[in-house]
Protein backbone atom coordinates (compact mmCIF):
# COMPACT_ATOMS: atom_id res chain seq x y z
CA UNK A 1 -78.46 -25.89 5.46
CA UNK A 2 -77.30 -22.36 4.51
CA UNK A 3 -75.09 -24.09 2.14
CA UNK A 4 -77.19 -26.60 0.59
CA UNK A 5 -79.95 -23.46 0.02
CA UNK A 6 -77.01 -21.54 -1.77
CA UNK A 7 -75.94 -24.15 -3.89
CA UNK A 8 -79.86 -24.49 -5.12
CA UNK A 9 -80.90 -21.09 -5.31
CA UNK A 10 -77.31 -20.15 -7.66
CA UNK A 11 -77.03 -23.88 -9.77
CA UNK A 12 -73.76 -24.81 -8.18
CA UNK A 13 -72.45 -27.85 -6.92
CA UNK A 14 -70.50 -27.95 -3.33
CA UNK A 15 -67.93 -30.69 -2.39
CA UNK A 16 -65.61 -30.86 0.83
CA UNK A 17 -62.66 -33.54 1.20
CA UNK A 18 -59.07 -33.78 1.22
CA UNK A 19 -56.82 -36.37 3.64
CA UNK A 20 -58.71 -36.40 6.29
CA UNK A 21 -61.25 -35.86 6.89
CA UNK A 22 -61.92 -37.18 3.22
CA UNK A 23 -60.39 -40.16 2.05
CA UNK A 24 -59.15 -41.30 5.63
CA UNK A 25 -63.27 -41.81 6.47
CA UNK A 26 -63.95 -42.96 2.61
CA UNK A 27 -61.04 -45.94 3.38
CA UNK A 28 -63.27 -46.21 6.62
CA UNK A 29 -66.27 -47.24 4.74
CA UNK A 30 -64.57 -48.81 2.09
CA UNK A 31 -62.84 -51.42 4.18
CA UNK A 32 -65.90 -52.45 5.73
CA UNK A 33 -67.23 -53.95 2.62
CA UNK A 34 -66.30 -57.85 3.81
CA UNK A 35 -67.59 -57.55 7.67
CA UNK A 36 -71.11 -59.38 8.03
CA UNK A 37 -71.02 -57.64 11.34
CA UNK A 38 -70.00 -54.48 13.01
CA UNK A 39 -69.44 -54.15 16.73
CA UNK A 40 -67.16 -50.36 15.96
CA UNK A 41 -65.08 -48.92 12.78
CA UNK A 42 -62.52 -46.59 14.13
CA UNK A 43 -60.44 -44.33 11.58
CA UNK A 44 -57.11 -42.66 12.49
CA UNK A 45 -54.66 -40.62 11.81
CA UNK A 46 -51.34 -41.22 13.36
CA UNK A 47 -48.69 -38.91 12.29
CA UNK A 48 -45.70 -36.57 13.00
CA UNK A 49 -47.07 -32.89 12.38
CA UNK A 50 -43.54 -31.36 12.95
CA UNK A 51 -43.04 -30.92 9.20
CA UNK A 52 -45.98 -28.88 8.96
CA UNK A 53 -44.50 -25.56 9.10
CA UNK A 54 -47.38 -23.48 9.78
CA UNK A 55 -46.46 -21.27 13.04
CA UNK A 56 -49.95 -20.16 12.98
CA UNK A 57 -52.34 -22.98 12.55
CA UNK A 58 -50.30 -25.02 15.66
CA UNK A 59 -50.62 -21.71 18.11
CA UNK A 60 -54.42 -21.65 17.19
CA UNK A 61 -54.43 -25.24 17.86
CA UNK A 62 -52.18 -24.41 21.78
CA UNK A 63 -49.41 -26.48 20.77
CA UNK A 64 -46.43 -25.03 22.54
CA UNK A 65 -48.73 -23.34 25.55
CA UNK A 66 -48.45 -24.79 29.11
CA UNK A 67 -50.33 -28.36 29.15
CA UNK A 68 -52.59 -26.88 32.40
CA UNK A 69 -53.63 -23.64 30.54
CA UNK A 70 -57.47 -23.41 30.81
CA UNK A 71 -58.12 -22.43 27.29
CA UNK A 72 -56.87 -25.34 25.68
CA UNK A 73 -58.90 -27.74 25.52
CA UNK A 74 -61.87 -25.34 23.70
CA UNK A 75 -58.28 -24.23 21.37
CA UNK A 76 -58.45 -28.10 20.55
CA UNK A 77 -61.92 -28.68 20.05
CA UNK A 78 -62.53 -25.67 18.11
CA UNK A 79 -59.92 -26.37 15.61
CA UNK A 80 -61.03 -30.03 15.05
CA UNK A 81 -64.54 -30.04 15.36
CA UNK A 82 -64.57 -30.81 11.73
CA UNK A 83 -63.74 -33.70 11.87
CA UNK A 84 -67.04 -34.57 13.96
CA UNK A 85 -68.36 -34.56 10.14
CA UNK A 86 -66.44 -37.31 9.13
CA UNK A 87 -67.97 -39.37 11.80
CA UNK A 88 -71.40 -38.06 10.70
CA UNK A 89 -70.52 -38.56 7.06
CA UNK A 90 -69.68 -42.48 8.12
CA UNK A 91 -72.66 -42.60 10.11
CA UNK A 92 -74.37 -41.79 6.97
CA UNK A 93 -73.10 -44.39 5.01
CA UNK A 94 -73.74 -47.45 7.65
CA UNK A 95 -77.51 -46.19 8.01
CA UNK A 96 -76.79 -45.54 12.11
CA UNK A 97 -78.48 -42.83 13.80
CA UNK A 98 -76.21 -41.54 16.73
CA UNK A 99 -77.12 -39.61 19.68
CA UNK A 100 -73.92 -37.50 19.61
CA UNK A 101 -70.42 -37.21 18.55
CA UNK A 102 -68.28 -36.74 21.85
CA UNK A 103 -65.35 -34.91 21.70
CA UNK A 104 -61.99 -36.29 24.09
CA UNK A 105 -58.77 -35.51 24.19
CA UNK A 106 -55.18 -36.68 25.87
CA UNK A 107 -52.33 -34.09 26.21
CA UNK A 108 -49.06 -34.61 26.07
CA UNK A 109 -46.10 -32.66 27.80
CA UNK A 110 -42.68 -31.82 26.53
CA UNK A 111 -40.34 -32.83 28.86
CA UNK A 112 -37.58 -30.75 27.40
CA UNK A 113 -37.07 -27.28 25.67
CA UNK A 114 -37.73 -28.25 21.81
CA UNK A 115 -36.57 -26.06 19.36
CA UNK A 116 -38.06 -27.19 15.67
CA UNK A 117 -36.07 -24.01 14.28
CA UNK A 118 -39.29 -22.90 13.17
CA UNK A 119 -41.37 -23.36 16.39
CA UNK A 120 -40.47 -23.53 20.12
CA UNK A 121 -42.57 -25.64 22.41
CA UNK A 122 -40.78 -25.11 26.39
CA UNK A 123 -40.47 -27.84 28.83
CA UNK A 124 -44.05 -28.87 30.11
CA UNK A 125 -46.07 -27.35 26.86
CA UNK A 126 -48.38 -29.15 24.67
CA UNK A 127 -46.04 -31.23 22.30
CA UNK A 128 -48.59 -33.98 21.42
CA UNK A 129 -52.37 -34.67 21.86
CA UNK A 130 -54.88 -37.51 20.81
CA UNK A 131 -57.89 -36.48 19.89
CA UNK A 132 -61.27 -38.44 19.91
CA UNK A 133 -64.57 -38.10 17.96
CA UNK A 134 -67.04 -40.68 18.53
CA UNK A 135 -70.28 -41.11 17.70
CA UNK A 136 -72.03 -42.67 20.39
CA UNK A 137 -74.77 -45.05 20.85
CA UNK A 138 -76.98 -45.85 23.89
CA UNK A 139 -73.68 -44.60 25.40
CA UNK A 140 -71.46 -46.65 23.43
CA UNK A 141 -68.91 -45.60 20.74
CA UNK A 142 -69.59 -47.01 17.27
CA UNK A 143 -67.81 -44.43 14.60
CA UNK A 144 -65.40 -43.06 15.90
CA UNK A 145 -62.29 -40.89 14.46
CA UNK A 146 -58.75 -40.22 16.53
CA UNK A 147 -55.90 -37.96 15.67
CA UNK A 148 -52.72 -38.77 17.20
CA UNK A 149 -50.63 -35.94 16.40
CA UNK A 150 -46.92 -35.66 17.54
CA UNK A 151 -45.06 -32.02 17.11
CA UNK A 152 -42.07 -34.07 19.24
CA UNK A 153 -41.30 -37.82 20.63
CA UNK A 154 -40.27 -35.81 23.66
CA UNK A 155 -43.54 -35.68 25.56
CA UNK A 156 -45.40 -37.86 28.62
CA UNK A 157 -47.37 -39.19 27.45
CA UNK A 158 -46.02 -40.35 24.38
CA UNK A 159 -47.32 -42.09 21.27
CA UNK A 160 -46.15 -44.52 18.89
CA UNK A 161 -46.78 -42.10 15.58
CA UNK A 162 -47.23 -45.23 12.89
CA UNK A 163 -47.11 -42.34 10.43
CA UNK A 164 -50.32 -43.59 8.15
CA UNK A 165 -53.69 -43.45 7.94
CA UNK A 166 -55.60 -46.63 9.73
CA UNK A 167 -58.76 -48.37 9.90
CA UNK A 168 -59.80 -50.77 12.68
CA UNK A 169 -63.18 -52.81 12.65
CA UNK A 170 -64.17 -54.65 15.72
CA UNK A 171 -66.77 -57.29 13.90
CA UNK A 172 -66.91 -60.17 12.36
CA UNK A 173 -64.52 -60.12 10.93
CA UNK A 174 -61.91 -57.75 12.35
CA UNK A 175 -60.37 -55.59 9.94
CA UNK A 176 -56.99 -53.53 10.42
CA UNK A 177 -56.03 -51.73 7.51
CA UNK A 178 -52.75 -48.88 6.95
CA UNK A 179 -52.70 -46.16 4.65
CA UNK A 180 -49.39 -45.91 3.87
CA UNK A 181 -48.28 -42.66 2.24
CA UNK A 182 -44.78 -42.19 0.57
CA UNK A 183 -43.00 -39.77 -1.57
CA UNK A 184 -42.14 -40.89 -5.03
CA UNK A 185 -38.93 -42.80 -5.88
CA UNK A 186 -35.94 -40.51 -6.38
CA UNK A 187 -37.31 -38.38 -3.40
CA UNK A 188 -34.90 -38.38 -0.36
CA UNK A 189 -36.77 -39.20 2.28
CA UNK A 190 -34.50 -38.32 5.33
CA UNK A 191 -35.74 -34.51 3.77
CA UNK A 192 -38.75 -33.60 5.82
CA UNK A 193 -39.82 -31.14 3.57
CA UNK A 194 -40.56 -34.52 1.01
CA UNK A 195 -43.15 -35.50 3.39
CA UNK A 196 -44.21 -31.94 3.97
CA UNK A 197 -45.24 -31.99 0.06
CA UNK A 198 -46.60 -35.05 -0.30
CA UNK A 199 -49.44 -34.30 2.84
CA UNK A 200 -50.50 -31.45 0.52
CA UNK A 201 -50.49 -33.12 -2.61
CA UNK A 202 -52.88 -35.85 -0.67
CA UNK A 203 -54.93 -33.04 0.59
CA UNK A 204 -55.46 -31.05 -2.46
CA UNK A 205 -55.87 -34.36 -5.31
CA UNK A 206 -59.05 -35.88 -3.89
CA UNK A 207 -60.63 -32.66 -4.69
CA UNK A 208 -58.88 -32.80 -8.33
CA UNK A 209 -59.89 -36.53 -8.79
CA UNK A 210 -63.19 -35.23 -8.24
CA UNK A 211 -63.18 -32.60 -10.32
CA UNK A 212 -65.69 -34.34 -12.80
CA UNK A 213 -67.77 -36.38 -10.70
CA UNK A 214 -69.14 -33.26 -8.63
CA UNK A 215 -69.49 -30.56 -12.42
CA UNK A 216 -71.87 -33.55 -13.27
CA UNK A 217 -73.70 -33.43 -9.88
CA UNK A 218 -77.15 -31.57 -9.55
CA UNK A 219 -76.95 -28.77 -7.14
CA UNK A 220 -76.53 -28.48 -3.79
CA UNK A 221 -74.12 -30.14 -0.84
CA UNK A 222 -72.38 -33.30 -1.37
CA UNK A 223 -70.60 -35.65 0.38
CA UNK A 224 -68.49 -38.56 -0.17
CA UNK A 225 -71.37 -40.79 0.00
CA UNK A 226 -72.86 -39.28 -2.89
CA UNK A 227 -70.06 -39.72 -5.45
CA UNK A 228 -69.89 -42.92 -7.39
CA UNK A 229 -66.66 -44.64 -7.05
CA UNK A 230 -64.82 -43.30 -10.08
CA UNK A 231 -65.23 -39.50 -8.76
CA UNK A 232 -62.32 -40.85 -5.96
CA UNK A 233 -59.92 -42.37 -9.05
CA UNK A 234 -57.03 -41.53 -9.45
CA UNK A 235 -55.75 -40.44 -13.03
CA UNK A 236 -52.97 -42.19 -15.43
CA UNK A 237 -50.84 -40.14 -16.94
């Protein structure tokens, strides 16, 4: 609200995305275009978060603190609350009122001392976690977004990290899509620093593809279910 009333009192135009959330929840929708009938639409992100060298967003988020500590789990939510507006944004979209958007989580210990050179995370510390926002109704989940996110394969529980971006649809009929992400050709990709550059350049070019779409906007707060479909186009050279 404070937003929206800024962006209409000074004539501007306001526009969050990126990965996800962003184009992970705008596949979401996008995907469900052939389903007569939807039972659930779940979007996630499965992915190794190791080559994400930023010491200080992973101790704000408790990776590397003791799986037991009491703090963690608000440390978790309170990072990634955000992404209970994706749900909300697909929500939007499918004309479904929820009651809530319940936040879950699973947490997964290193079983070894893991030194990532540029992080530690000790035997028994938060390695791993999967994450749930789901927009419930009557009780039951019907949007929902998960984060599997993997610092190590060294952890119980452990994961199977697909590394993409997916889309399941329980309906008729089911849908199971992958977002497949890859560096460009002549990039080495045992490097993890490739992969490393190519999650920012995801993050940061639906906001440039956008660019256009949003100038031509009248004022105030959009979302992705405001933009026509050219504003998420990519550009030829």
């Amino acid at each position: 609200k404070l937003l929206q009333e800024a962006c209409e009192t000074g004539g501007s135009t306001f526009y969050g995305t990126g990965m996800n959330p962003g184009v992970n929840q705008i596949l979401g929708v996008v995907c469900s275009a052939d389903v007569a009938e939807i039972e659930n639409i779940t979007t996630i992100e499965s992915v190794d978060v190791s080559c994400h060298h930023s010491a200080d967003t992973w101790k704000e988020v408790g990776y590397g603190l003791p799986v037991d500590h009491p703090g963690l789990p608000d440390m978790l939510e309170r990072y990634t609350r955000v992404f209970a507006d994706s749900v909300l944004m697909m929500a939007d979209c499918f004309d479904l009122t929820l009651d809530e958007v319940k936040f879950s989580y699973e947490l997964g210990a290193c079983t070894t001392d893991v030194d990532l050179g540029w992080y530690q995370l000790p035997e028994g510390s938060l390695g791993a976690s999967y994450i749930k926002y789901q927009g419930m109704v009557g009780g039951v989940p019907k949007i929902e977004t998960h984060l599997e996110w993997q610092m190590t394969p060294h952890t119980a529980p452990h994961w199977n990290i697909k590394g993409c971006y997916i889309t399941q649809i329980k309906g008729d009929p089911v849908i199971y899509n992958k977002h497949l992400v890859l560096p460009g050709p002549g990039i080495d990709l045992s490097d993890p620093s490739s992969f490393a550059s190519i999650g920012m350049t995801v993050t940061g070019m639906p906001a440039l593809n956008a660019i256009k779409s949003v100038v031509a906007a009248p004022p105030g707060l959009l979302t992705s279910a405001d933009l026509p479909l050219r504003g998420f186009a990519g550009r030829f050279k």
